[in-house]
N, C-alpha and C. Protein backbone atom coordinates (compact mmCIF):
# COMPACT_ATOMS: atom_id res chain seq x y z
N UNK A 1 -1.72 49.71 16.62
CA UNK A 1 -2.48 49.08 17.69
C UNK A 1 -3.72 49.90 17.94
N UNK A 2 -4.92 48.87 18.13
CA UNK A 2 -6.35 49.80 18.28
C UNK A 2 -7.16 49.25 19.74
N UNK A 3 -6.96 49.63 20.53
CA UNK A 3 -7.62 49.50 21.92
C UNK A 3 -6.51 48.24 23.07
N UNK A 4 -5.06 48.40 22.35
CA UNK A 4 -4.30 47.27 22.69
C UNK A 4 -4.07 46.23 21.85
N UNK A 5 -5.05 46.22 20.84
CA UNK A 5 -4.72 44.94 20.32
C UNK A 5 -3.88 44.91 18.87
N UNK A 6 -2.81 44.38 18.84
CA UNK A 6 -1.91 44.58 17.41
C UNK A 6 -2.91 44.01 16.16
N UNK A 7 -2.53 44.62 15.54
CA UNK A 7 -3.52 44.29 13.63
C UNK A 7 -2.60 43.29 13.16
N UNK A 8 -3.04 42.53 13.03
CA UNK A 8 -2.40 41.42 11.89
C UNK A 8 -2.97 41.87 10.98
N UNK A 9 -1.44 41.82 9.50
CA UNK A 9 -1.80 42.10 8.24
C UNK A 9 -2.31 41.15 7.66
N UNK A 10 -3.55 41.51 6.79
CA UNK A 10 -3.73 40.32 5.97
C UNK A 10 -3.24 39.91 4.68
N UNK A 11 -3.09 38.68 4.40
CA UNK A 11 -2.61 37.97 3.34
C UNK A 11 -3.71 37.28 2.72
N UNK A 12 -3.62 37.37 1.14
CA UNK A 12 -4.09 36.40 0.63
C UNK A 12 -3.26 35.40 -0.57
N UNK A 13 -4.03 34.32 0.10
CA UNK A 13 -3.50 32.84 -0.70
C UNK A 13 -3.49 32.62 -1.81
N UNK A 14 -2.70 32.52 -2.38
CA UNK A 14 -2.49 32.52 -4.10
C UNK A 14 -3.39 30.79 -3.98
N UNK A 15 -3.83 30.76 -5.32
CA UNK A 15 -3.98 29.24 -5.38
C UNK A 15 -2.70 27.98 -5.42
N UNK A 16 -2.66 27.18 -5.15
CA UNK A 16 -1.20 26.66 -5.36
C UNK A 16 -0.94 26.01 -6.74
N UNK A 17 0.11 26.20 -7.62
CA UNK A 17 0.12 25.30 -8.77
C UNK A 17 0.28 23.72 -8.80
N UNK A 18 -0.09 23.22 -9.54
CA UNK A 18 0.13 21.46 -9.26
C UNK A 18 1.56 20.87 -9.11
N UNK A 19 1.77 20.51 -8.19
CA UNK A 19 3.08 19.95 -7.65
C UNK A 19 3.27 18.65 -8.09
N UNK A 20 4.64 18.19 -8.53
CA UNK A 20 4.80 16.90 -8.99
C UNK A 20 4.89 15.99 -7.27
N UNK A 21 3.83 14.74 -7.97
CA UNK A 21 3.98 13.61 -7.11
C UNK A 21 5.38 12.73 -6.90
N UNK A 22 5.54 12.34 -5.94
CA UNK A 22 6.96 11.02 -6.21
C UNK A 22 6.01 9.60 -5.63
N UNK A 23 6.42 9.05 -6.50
CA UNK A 23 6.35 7.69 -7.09
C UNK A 23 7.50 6.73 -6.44
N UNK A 24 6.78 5.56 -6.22
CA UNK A 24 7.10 4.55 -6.30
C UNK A 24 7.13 3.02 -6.81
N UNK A 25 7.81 2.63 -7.72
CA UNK A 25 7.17 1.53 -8.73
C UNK A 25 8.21 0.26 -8.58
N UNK A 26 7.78 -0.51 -8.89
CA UNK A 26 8.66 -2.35 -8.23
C UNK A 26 8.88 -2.71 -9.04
N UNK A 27 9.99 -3.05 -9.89
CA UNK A 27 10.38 -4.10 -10.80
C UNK A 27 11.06 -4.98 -9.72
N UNK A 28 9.65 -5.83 -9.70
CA UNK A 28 9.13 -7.24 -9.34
C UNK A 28 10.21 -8.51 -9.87
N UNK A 29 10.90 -9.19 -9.82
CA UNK A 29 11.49 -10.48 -10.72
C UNK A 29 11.63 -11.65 -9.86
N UNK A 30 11.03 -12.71 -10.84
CA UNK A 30 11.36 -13.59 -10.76
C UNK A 30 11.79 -14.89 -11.53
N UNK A 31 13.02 -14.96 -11.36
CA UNK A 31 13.98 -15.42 -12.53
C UNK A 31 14.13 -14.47 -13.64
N UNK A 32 13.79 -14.54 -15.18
CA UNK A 32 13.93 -14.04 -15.84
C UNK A 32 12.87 -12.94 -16.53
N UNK A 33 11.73 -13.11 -15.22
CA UNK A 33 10.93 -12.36 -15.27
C UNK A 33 10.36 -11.12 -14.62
N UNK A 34 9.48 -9.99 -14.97
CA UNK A 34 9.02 -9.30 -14.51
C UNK A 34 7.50 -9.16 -14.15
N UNK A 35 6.78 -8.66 -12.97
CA UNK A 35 5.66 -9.41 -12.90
C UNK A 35 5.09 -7.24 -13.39
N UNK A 36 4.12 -7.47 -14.12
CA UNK A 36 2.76 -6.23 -15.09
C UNK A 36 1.67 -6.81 -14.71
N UNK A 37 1.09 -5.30 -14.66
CA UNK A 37 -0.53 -6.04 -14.58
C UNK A 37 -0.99 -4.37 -15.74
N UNK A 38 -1.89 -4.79 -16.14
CA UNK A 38 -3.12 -3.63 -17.18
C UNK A 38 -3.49 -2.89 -16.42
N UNK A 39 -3.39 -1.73 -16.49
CA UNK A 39 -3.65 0.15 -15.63
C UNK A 39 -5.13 0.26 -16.06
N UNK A 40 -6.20 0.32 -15.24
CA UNK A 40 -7.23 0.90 -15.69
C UNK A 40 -7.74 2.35 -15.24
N UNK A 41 -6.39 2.54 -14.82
CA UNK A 41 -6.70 4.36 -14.49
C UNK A 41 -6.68 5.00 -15.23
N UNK A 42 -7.17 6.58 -15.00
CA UNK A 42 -7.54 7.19 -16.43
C UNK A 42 -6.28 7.79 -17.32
N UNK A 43 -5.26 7.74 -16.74
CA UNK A 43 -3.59 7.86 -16.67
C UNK A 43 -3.18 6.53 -17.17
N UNK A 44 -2.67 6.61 -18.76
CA UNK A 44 -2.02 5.18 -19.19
C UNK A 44 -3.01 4.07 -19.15
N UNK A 45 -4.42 4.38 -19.18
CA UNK A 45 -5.49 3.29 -19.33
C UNK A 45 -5.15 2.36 -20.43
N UNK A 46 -5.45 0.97 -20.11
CA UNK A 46 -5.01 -0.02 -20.71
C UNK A 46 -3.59 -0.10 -21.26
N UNK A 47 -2.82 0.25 -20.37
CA UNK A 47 -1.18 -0.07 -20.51
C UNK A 47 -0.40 -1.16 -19.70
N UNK A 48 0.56 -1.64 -19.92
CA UNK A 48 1.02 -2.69 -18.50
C UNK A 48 2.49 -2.11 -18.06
N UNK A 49 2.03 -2.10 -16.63
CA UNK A 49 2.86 -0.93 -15.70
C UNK A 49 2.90 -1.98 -14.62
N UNK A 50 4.13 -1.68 -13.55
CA UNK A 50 4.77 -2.19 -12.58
C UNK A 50 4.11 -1.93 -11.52
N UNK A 51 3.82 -2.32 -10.23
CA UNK A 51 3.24 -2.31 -9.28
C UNK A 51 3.78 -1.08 -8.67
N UNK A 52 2.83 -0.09 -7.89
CA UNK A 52 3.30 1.14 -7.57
C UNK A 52 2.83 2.03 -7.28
N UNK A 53 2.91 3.03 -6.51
CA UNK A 53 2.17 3.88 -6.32
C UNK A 53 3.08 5.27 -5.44
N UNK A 54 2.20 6.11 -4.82
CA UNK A 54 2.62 7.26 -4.13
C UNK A 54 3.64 6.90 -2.66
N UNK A 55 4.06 8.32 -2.33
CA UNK A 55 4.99 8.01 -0.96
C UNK A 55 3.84 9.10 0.08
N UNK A 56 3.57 8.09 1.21
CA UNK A 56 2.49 8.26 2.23
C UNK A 56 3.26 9.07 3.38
N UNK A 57 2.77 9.81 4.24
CA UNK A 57 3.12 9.80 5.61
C UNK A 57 2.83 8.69 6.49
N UNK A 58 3.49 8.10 7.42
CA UNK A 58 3.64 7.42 7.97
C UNK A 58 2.84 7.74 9.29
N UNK A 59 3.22 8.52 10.02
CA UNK A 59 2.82 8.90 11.51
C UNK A 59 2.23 10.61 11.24
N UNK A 60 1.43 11.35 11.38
CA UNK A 60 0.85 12.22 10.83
C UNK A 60 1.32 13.09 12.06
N UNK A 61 1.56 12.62 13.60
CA UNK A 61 2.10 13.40 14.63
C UNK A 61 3.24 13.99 14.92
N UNK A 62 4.10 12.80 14.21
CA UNK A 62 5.70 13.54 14.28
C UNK A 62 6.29 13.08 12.94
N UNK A 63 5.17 13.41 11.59
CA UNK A 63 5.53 13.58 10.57
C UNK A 63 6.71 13.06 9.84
N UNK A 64 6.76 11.45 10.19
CA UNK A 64 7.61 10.74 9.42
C UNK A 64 7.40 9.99 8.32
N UNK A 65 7.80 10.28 7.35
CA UNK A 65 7.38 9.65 5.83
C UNK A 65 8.05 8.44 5.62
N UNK A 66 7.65 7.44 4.77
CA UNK A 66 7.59 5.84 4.79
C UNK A 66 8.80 6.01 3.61
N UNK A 67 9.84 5.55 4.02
CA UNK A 67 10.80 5.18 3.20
C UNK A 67 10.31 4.49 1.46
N UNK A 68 11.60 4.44 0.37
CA UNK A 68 11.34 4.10 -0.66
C UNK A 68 10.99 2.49 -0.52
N UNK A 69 12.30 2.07 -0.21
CA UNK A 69 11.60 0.29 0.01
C UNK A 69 10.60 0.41 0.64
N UNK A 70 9.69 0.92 2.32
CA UNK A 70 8.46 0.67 2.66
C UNK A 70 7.37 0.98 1.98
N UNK A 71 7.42 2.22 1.02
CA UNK A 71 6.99 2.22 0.09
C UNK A 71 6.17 0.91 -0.85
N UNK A 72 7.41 0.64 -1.55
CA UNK A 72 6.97 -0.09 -2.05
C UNK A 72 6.64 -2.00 -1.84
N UNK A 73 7.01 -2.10 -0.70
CA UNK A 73 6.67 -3.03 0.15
C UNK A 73 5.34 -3.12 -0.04
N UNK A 74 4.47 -1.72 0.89
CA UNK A 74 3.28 -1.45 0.85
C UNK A 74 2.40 -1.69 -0.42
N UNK A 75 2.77 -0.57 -1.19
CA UNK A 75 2.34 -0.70 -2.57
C UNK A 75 2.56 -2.54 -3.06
N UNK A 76 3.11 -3.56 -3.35
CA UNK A 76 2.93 -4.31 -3.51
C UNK A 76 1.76 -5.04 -3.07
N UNK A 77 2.04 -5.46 -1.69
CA UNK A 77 1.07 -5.83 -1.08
C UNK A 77 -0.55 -5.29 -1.18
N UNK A 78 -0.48 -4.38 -1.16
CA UNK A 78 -2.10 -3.35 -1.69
C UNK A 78 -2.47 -4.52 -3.09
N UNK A 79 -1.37 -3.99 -3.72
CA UNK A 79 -1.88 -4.32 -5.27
C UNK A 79 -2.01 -5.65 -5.46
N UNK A 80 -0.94 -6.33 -5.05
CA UNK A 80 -0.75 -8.05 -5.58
C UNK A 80 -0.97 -8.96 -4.32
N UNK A 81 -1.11 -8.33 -3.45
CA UNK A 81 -1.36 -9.50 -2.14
C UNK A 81 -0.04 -9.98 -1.50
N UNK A 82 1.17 -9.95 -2.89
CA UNK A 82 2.43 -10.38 -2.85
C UNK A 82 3.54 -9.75 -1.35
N UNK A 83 4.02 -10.09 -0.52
CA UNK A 83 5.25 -10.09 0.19
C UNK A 83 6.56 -10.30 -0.49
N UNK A 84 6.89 -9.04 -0.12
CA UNK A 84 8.45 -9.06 -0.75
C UNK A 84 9.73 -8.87 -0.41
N UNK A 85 10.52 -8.95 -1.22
CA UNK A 85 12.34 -8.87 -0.25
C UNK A 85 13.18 -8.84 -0.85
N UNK A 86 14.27 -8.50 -0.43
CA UNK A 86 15.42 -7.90 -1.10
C UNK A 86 15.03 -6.38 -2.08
N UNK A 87 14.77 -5.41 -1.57
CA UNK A 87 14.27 -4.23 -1.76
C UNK A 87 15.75 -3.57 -1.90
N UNK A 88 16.00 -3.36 -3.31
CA UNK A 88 17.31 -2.46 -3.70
C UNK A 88 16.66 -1.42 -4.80
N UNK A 89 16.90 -0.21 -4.21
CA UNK A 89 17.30 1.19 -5.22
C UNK A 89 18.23 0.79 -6.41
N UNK A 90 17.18 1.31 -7.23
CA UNK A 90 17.61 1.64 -8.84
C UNK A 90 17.70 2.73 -9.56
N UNK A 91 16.77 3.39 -9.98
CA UNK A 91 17.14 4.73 -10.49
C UNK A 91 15.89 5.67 -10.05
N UNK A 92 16.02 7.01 -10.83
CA UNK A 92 14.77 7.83 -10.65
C UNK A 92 14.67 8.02 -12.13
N UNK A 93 13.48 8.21 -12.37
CA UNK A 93 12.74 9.35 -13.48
C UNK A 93 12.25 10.64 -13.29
N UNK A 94 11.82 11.44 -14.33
CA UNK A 94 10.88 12.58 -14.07
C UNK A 94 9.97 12.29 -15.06
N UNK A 95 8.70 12.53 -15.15
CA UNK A 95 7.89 11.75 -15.84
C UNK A 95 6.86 12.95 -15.58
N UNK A 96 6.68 14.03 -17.41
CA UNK A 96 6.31 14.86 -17.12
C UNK A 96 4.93 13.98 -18.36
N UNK A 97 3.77 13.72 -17.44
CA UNK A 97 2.72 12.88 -18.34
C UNK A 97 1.58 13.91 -19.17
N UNK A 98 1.49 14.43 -18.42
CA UNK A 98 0.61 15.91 -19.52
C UNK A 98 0.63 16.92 -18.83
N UNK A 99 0.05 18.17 -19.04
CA UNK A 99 0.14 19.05 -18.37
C UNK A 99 -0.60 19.61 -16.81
N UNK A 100 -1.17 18.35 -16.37
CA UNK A 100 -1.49 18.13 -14.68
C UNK A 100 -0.95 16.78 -14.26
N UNK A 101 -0.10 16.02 -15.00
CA UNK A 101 0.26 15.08 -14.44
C UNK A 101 1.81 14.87 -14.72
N UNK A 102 2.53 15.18 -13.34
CA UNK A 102 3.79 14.82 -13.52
C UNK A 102 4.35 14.33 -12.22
N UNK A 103 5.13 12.97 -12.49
CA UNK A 103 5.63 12.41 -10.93
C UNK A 103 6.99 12.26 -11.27
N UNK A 104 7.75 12.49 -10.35
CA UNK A 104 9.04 12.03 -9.87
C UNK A 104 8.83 10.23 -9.75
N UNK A 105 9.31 9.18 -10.02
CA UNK A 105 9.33 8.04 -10.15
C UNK A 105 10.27 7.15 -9.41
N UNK A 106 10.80 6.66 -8.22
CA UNK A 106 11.86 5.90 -7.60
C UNK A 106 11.58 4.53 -7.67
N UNK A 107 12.36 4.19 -9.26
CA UNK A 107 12.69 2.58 -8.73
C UNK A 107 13.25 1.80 -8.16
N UNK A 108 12.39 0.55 -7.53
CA UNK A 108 13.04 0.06 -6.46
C UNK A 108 12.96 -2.22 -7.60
N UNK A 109 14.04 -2.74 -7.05
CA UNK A 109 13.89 -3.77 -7.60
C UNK A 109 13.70 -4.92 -6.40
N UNK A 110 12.65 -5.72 -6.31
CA UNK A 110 12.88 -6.81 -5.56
C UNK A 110 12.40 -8.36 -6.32
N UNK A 111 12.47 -8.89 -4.95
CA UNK A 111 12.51 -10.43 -5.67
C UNK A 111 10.93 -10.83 -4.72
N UNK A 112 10.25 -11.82 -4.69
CA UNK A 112 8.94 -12.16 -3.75
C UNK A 112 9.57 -13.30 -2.55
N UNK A 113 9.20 -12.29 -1.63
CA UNK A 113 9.17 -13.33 -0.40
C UNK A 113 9.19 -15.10 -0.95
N UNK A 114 8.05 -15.13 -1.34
CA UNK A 114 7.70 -16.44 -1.54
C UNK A 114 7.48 -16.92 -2.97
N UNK A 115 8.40 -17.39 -3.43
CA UNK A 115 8.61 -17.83 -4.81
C UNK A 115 7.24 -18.54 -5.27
N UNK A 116 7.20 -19.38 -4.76
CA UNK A 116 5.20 -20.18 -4.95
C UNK A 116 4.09 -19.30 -5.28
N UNK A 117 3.98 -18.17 -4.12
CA UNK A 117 3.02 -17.15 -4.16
C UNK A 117 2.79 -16.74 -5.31
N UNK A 118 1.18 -16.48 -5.76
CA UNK A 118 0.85 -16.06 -6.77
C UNK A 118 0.12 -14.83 -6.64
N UNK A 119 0.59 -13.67 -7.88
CA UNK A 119 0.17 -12.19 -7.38
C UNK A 119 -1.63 -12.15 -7.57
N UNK A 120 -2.27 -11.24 -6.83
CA UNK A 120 -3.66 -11.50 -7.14
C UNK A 120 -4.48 -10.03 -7.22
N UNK A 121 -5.12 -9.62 -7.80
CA UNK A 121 -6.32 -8.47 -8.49
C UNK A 121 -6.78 -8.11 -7.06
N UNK A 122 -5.62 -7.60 -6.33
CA UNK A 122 -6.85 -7.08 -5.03
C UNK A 122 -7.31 -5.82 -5.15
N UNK A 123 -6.66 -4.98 -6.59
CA UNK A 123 -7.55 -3.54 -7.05
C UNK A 123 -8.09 -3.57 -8.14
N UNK A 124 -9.06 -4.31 -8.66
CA UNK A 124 -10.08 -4.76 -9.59
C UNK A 124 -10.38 -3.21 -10.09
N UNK A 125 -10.67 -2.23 -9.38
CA UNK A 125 -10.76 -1.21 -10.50
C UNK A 125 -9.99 -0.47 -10.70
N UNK A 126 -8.70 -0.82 -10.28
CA UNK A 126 -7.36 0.03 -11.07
C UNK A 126 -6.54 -0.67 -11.64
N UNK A 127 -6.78 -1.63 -11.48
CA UNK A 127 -5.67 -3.22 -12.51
C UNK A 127 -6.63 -4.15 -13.20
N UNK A 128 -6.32 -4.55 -14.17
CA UNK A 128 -7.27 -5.55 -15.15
C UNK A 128 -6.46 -7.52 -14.33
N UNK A 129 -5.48 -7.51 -14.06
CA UNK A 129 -4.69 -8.62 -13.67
C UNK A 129 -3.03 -8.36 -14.06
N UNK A 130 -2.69 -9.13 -13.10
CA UNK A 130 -1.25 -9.17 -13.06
C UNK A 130 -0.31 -10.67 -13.69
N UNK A 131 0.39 -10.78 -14.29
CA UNK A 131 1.12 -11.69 -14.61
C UNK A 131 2.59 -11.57 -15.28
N UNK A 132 3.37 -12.88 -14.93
CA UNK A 132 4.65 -12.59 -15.34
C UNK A 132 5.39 -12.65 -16.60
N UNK A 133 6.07 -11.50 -16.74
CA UNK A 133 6.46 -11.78 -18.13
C UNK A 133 7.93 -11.69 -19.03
N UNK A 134 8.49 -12.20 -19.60
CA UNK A 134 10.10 -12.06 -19.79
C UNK A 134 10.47 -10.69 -20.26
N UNK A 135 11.57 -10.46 -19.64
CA UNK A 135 11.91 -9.35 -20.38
C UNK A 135 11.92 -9.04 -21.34
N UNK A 136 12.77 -9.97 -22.29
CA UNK A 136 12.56 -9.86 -23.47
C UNK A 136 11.42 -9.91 -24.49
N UNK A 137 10.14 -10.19 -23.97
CA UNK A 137 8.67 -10.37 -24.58
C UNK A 137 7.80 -9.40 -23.66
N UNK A 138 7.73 -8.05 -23.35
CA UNK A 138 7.18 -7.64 -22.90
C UNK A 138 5.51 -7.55 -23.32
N UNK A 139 4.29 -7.26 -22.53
CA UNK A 139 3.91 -6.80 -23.35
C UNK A 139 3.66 -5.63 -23.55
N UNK A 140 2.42 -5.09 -24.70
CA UNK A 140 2.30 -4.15 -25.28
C UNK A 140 0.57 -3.62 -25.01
N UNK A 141 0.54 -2.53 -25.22
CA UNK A 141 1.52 -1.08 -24.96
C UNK A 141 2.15 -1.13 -23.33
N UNK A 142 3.50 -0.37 -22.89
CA UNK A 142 4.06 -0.01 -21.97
C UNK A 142 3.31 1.52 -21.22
N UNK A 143 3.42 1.54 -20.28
CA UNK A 143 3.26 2.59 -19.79
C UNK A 143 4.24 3.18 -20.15
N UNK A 144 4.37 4.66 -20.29
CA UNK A 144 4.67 5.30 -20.88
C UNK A 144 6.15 5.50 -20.06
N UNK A 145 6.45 5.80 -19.54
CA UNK A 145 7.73 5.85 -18.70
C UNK A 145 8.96 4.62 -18.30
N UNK A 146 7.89 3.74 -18.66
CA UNK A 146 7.83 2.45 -18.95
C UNK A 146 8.76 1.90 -19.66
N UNK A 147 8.03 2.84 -21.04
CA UNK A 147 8.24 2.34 -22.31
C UNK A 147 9.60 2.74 -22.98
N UNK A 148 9.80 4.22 -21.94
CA UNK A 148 11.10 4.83 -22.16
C UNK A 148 12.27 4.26 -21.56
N UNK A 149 11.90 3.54 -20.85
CA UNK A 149 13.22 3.19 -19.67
C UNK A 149 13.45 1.55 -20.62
N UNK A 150 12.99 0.71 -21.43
CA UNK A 150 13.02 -0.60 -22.23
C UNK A 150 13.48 0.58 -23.16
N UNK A 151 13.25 0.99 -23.85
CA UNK A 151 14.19 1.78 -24.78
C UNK A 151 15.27 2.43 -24.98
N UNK A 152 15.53 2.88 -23.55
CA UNK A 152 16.56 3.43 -23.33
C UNK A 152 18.07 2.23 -22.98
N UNK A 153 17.47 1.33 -22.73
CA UNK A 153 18.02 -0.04 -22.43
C UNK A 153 18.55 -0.49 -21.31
N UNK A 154 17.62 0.50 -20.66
CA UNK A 154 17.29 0.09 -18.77
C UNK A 154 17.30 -1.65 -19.05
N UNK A 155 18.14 -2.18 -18.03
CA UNK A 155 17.99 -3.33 -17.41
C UNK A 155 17.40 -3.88 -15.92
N UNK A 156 16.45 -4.16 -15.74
CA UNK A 156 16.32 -4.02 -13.91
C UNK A 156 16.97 -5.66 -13.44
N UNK A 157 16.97 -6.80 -14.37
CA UNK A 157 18.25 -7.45 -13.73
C UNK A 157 19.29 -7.57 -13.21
N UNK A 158 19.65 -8.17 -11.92
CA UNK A 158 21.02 -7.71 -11.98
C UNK A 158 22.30 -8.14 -12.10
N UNK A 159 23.44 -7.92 -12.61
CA UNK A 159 24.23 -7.83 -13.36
C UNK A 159 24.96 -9.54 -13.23
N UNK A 160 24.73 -10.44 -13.45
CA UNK A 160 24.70 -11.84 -13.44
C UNK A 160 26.29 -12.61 -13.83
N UNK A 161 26.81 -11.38 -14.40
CA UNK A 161 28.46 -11.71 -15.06
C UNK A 161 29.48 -11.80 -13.64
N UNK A 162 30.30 -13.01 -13.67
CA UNK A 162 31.29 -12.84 -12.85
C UNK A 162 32.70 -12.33 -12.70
């Protein structure tokens, strides 16, 4: 202590290393389909990937974070205009994409509010268009995590046998 007043020690801040993101992505269906749209981000540019994105804070005051279904509720809507429902947990990934890009991935599966509704380009510079497509005819190229989970022989239908 120097005239009363205690010394705080000082510290210094390491830089922080890049932390993996968590993800949220929609396998979208309707009927026998899944709704893709073309990635024009610089991540998987020109690939067709599921509607999706990051997990937000919610209230920044008493720091409550937006659940996986609100999540991707949100994220839909951003991307496709689309309203949705029946929001069921599916699996996770780790999705280590290069060496600054790696997200944790939570899929979620729903069906569209409104069967009629048609999804629409409301992020023109991160999606080329969205449309639906059978499982079995995907197209090509997959996003990469994507591409692993159709290979691995991920199904996001659900299980239809009685």
């Amino acid at each position: 202590m120097e005239n009363g007043a205690q010394k705080t020690p000082t510290t210094t801040t390491q830089p922080s290393s890049p932390m993996p993101k968590v993800g949220v992505a929609v396998f979208l269906l309707k009927g026998s389909k899944v709704l893709l749209g073309k990635r024009l981000s610089a991540v998987g540019h020109s690939t067709f990937a599921l509607p999706g994105g990051h997990l937000e804070f919610v209230d920044h005051v008493f720091v409550t974070g937006e659940s996986f279904e609100e999540c991707a509720t949100r994220e839909v809507k951003e991307e496709t205009g689309l309203e949705i429902d029946k929001t069921e947990y599916l699996t996770v990934t780790n999705n280590v994409i290069s060496e600054k890009v790696h997200t944790v991935c939570i899929f979620i599966r729903a069906v569209p509010a409104d069967p009629n509704q048609m999804p629409e380009t409301v992020e023109p510079e991160k999606c080329a268009g969205w449309d639906w497509y059978e499982w079995n005819n995907l197209p090509k190229p997959l996003f990469g995590p994507l591409q692993d989970m159709v290979q691995s022989g991920f199904n996001p239908f659900p299980n239809t046998a009685s």
